[in-house]
PDB file of N, CA and C in Angstrom:
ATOM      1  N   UNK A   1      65.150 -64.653 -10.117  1.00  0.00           N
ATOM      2  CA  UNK A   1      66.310 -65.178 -10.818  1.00  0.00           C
ATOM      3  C   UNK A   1      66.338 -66.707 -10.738  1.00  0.00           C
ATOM      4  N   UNK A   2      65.824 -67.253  -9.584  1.00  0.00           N
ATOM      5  CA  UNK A   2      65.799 -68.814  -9.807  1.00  0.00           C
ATOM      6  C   UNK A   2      64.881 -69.336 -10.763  1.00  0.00           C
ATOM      7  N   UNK A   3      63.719 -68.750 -11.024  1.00  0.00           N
ATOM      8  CA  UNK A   3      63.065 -69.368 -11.949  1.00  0.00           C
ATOM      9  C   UNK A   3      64.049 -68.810 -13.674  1.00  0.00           C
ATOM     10  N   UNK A   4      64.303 -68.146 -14.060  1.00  0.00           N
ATOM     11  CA  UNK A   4      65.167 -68.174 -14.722  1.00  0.00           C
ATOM     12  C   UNK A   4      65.932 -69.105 -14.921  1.00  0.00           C
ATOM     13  N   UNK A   5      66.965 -69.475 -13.666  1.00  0.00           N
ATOM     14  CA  UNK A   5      67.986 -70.434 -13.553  1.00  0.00           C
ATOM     15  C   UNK A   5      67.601 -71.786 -13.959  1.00  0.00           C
ATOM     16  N   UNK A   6      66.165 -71.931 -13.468  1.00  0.00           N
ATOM     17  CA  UNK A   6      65.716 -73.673 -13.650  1.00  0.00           C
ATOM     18  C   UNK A   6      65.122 -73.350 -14.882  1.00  0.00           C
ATOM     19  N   UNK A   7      64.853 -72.613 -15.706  1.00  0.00           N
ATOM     20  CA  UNK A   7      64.235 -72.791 -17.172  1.00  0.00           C
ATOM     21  C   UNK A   7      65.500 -72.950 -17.662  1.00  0.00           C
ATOM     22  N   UNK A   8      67.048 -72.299 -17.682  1.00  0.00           N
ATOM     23  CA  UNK A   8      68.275 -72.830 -18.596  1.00  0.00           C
ATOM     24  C   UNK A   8      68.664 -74.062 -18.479  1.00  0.00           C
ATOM     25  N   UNK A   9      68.521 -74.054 -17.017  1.00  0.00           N
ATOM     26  CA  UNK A   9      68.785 -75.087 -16.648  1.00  0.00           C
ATOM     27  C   UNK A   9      68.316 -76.669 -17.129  1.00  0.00           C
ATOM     28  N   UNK A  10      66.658 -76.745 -17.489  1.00  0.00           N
ATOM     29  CA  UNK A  10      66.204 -77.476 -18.240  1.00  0.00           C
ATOM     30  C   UNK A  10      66.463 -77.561 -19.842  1.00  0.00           C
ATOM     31  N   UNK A  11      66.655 -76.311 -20.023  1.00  0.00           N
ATOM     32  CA  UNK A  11      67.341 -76.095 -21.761  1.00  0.00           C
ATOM     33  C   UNK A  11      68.286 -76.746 -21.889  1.00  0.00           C
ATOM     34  N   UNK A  12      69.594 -77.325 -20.878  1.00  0.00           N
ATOM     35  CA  UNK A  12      70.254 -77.448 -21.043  1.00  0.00           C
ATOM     36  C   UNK A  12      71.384 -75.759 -21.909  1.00  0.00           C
ATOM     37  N   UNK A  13      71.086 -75.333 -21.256  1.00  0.00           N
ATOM     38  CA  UNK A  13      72.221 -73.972 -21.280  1.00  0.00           C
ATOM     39  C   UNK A  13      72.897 -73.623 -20.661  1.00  0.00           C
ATOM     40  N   UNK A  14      74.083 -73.685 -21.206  1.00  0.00           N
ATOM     41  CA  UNK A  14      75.167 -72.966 -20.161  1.00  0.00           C
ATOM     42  C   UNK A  14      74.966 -71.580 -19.683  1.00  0.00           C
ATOM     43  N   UNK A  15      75.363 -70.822 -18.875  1.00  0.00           N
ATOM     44  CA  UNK A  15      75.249 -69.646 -17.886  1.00  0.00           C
ATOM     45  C   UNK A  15      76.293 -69.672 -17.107  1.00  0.00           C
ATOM     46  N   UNK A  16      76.375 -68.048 -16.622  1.00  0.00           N
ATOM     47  CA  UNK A  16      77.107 -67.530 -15.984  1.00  0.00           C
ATOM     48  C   UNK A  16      76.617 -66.461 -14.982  1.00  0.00           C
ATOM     49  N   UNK A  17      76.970 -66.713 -13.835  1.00  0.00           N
ATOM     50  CA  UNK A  17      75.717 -65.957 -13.051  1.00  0.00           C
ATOM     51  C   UNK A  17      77.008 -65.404 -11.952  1.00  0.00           C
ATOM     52  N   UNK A  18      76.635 -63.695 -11.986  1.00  0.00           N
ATOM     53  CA  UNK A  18      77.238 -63.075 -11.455  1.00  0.00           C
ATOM     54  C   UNK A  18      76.238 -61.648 -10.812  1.00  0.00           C
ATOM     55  N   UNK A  19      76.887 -61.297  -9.606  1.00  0.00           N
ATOM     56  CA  UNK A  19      76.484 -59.996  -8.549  1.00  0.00           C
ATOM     57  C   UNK A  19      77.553 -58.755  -8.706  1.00  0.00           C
ATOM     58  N   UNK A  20      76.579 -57.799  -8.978  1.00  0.00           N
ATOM     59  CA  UNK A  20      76.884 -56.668  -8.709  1.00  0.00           C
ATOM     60  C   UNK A  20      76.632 -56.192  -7.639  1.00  0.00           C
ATOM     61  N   UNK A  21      77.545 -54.950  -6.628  1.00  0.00           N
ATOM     62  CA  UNK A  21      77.048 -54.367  -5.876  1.00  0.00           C
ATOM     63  C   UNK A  21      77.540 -52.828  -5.403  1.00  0.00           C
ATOM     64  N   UNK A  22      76.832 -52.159  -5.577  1.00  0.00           N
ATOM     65  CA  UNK A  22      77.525 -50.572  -5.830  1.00  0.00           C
ATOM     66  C   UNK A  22      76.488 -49.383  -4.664  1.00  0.00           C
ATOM     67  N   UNK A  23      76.858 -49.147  -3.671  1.00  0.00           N
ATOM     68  CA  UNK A  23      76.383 -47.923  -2.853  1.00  0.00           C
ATOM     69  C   UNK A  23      74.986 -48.573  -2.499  1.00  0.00           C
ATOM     70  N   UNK A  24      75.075 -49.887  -2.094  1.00  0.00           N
ATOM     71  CA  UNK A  24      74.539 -50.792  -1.345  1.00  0.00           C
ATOM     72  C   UNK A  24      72.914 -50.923  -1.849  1.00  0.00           C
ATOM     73  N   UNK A  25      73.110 -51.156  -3.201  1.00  0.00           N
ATOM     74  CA  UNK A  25      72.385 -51.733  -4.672  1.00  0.00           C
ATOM     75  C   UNK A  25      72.567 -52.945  -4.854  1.00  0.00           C
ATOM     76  N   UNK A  26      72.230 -54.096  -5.105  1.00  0.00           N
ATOM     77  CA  UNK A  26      72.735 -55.310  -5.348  1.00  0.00           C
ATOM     78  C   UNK A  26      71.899 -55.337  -6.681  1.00  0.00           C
ATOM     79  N   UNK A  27      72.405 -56.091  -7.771  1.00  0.00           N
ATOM     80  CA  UNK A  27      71.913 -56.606  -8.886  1.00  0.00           C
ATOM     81  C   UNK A  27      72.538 -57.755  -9.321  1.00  0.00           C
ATOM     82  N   UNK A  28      71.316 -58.775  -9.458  1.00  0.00           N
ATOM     83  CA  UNK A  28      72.141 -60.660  -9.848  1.00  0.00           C
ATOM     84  C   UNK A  28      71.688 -60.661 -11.181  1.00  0.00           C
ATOM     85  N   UNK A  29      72.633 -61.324 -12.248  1.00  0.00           N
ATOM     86  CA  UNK A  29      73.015 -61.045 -13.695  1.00  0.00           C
ATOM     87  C   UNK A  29      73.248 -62.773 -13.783  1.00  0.00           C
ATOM     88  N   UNK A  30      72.330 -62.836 -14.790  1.00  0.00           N
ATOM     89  CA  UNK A  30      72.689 -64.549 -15.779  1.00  0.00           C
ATOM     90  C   UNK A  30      73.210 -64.118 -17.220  1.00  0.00           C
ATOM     91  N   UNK A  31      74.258 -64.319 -17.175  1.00  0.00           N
ATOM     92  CA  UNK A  31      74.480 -64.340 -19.189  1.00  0.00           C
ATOM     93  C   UNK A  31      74.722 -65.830 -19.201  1.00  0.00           C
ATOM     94  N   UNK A  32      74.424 -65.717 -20.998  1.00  0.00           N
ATOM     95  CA  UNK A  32      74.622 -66.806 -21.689  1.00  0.00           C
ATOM     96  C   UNK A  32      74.455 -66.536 -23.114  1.00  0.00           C
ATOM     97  N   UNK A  33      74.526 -66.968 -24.039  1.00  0.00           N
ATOM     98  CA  UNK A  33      74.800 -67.026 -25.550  1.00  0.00           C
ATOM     99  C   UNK A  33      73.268 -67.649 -26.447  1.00  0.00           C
ATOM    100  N   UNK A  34      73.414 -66.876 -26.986  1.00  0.00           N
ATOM    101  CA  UNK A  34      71.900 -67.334 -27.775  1.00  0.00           C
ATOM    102  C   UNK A  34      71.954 -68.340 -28.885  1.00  0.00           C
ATOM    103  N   UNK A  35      71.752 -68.795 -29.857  1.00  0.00           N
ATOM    104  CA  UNK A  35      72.312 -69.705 -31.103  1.00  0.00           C
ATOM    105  C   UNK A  35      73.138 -68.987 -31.814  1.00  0.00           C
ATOM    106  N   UNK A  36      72.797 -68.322 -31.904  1.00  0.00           N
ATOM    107  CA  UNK A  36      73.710 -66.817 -33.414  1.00  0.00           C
ATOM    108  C   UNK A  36      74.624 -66.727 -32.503  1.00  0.00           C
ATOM    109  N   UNK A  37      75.602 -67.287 -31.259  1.00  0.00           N
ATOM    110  CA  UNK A  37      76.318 -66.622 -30.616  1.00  0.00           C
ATOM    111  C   UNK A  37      76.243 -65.293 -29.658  1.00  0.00           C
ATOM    112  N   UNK A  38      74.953 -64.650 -30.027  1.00  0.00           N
ATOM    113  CA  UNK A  38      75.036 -63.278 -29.302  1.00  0.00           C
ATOM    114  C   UNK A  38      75.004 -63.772 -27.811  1.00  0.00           C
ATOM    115  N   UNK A  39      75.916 -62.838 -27.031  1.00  0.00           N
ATOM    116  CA  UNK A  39      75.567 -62.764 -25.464  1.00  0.00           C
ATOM    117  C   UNK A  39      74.248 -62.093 -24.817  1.00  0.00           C
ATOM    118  N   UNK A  40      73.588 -63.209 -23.624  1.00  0.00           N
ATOM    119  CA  UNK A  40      72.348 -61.998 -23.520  1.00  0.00           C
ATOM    120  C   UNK A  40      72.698 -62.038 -22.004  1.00  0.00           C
ATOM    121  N   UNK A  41      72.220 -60.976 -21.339  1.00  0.00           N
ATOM    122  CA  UNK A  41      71.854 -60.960 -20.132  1.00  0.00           C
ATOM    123  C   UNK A  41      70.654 -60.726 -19.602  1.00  0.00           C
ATOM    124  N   UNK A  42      70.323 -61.371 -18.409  1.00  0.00           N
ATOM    125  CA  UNK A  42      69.080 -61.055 -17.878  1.00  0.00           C
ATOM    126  C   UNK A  42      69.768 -60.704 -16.467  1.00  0.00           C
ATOM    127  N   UNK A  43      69.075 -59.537 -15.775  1.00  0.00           N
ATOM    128  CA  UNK A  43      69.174 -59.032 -14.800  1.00  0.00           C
ATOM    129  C   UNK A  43      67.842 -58.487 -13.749  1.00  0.00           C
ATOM    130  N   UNK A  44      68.230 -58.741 -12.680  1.00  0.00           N
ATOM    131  CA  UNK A  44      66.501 -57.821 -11.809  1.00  0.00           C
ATOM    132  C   UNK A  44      67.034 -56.560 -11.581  1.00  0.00           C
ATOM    133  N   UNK A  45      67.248 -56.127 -12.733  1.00  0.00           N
ATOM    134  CA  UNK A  45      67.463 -54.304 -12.885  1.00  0.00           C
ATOM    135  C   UNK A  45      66.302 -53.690 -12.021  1.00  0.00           C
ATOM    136  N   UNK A  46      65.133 -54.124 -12.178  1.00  0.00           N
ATOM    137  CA  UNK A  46      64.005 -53.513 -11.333  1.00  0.00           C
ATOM    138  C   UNK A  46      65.005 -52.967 -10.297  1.00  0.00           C
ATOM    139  N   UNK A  47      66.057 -53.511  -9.276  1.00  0.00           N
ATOM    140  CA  UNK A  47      66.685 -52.694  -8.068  1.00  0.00           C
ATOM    141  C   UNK A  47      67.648 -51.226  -8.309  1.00  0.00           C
ATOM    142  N   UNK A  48      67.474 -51.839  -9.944  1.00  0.00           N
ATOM    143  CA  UNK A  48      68.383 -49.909 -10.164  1.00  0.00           C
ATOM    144  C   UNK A  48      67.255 -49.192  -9.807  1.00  0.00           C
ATOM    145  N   UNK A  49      67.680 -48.051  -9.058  1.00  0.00           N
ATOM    146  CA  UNK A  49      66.978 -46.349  -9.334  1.00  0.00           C
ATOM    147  C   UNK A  49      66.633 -46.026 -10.553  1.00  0.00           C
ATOM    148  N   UNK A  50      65.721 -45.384 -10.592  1.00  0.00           N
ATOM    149  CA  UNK A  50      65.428 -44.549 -11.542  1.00  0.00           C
ATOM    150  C   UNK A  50      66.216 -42.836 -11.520  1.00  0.00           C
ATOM    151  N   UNK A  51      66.796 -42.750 -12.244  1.00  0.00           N
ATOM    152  CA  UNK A  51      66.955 -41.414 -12.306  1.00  0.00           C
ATOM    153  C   UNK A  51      66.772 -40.547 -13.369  1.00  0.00           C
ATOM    154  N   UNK A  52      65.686 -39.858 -13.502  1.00  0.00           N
ATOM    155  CA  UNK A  52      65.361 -38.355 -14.380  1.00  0.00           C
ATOM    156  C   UNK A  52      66.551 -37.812 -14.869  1.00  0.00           C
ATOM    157  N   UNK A  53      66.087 -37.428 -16.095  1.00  0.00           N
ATOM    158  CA  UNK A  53      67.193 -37.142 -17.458  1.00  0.00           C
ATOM    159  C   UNK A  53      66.578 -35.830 -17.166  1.00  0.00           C
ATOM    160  N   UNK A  54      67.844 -34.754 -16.991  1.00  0.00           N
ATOM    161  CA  UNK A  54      67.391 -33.490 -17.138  1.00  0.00           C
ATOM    162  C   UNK A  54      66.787 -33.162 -18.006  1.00  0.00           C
ATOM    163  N   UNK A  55      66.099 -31.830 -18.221  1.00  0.00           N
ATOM    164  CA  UNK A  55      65.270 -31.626 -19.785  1.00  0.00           C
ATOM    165  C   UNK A  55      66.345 -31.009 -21.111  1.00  0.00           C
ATOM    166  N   UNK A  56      67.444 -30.655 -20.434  1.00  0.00           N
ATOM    167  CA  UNK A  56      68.360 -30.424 -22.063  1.00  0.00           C
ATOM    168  C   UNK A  56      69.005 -31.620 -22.558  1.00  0.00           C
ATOM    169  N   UNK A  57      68.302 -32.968 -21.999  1.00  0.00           N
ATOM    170  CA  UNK A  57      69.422 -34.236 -22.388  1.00  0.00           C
ATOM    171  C   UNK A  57      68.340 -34.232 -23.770  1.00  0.00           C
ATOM    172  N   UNK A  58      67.032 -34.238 -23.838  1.00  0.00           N
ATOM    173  CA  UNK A  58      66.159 -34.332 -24.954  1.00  0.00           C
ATOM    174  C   UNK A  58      67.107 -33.366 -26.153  1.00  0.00           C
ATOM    175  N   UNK A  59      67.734 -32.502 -25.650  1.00  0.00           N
ATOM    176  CA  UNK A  59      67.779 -31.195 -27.506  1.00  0.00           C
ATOM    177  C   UNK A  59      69.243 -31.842 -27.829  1.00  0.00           C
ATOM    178  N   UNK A  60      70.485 -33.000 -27.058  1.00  0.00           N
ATOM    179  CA  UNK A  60      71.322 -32.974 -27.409  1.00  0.00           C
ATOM    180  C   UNK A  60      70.683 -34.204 -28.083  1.00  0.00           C
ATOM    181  N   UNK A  61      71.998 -34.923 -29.304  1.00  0.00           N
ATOM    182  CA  UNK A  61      72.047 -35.988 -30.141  1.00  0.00           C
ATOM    183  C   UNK A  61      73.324 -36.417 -30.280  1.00  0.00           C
ATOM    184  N   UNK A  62      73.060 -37.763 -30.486  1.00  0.00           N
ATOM    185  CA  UNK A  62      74.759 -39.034 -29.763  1.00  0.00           C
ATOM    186  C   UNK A  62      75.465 -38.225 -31.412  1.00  0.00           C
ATOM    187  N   UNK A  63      76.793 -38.677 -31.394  1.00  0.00           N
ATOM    188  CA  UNK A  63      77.578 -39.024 -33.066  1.00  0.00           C
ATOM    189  C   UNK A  63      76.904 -39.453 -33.865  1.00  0.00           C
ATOM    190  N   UNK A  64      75.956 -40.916 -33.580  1.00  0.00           N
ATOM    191  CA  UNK A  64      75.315 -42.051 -34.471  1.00  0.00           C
ATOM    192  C   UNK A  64      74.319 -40.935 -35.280  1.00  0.00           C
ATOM    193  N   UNK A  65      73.993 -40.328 -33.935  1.00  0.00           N
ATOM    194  CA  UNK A  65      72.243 -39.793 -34.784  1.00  0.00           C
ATOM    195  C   UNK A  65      72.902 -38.574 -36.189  1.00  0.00           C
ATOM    196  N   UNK A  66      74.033 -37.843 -35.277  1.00  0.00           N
ATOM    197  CA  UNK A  66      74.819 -37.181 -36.211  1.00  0.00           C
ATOM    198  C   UNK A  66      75.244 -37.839 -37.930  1.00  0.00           C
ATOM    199  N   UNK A  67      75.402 -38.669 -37.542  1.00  0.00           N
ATOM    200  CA  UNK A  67      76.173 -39.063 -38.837  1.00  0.00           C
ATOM    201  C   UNK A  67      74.778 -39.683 -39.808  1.00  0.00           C
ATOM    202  N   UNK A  68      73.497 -40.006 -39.402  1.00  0.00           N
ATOM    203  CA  UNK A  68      72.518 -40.345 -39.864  1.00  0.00           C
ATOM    204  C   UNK A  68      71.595 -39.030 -40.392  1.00  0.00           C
ATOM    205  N   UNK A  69      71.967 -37.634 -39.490  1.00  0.00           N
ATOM    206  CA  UNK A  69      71.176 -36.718 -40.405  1.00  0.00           C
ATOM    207  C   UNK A  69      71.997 -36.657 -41.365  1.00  0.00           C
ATOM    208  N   UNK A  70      73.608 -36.887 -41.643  1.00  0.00           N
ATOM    209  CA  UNK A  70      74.393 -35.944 -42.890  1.00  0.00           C
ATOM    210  C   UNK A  70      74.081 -36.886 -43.901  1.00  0.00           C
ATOM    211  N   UNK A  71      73.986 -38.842 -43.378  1.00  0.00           N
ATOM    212  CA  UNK A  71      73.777 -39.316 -44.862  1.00  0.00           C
ATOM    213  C   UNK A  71      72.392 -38.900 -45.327  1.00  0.00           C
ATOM    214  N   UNK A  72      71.956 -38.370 -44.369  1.00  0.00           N
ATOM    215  CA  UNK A  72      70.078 -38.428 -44.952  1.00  0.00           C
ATOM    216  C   UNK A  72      70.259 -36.867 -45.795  1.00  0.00           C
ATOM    217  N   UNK A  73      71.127 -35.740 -45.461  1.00  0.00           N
ATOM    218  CA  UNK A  73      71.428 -34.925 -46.426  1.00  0.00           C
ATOM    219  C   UNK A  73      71.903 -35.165 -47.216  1.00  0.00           C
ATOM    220  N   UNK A  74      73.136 -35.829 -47.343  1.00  0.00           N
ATOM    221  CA  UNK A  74      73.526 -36.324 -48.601  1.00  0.00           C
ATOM    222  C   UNK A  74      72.734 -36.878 -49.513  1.00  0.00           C
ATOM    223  N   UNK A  75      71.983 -37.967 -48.679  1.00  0.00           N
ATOM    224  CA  UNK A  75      70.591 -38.589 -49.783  1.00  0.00           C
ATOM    225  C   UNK A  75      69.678 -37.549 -50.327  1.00  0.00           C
ATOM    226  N   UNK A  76      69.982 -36.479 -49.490  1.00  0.00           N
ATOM    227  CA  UNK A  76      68.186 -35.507 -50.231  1.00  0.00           C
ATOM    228  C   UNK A  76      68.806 -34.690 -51.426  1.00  0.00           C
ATOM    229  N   UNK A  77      70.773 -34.289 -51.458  1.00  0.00           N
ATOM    230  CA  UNK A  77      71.334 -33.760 -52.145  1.00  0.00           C
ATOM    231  C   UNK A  77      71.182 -34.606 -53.239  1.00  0.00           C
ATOM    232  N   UNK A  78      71.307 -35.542 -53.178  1.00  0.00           N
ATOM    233  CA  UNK A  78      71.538 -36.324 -54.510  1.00  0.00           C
ATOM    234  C   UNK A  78      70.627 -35.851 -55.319  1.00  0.00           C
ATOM    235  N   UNK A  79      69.270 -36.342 -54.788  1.00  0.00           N
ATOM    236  CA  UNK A  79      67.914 -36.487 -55.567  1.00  0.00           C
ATOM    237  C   UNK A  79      67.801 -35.089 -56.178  1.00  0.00           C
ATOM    238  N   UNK A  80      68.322 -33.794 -54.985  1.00  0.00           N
ATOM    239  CA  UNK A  80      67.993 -32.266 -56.009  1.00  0.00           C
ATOM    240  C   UNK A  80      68.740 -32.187 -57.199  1.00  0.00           C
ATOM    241  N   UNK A  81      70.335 -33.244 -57.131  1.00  0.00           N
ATOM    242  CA  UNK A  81      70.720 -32.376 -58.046  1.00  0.00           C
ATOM    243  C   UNK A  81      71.517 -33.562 -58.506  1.00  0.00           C
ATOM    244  N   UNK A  82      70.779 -34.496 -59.499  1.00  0.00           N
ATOM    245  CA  UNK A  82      71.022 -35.684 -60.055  1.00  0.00           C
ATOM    246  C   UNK A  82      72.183 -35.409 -60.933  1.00  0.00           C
ATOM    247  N   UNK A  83      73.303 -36.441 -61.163  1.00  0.00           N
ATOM    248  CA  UNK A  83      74.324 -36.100 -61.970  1.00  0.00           C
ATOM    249  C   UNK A  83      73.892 -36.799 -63.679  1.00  0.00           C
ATOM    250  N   UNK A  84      74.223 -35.954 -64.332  1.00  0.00           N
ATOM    251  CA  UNK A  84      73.590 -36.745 -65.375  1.00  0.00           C
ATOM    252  C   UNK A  84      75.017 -37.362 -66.445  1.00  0.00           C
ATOM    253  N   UNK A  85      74.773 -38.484 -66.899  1.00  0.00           N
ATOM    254  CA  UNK A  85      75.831 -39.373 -67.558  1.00  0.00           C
ATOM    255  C   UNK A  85      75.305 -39.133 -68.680  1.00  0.00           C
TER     256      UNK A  85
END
């Protein structure tokens, strides 16, 4: 994280540098803002755990993905059954 710190630091970038610590995990976090405004963070996540996704997390799907098969039906409906003017 310090070498991080001294590359913004030479950018001249502002930052915000904050610690997490949860069931005696520590993780140190730099945000700062990119040109477009977006916020980024960099973190040494490397200290999270890994933890294994059971095998039925693969067959479920979020809302997003939901709502992306119905427009993609809707799109395939169209094409079968074109309205004609």
């Amino acid at each position: 994280m310090g070498t991080l710190e001294k590359k913004l630091k030479e950018l001249n970038i502002e930052y915000i540098k904050a610690t997490v610590e949860e069931g005696g995990i520590r993780v140190d976090q730099l945000f700062f803002h990119d040109p477009d405004g977006n916020m980024i963070e960099l973190c040494n996540c490397d200290n999270l755990p890994v933890i294994p996704l059971p095998l039925n997390a693969f067959q479920s799907y979020s809302l997003t993905d939901r709502n992306v098969r119905r427009q993609q039906q809707f799109q395939a409906q169209k094409f079968e059954h074109p309205v004609q003017i």
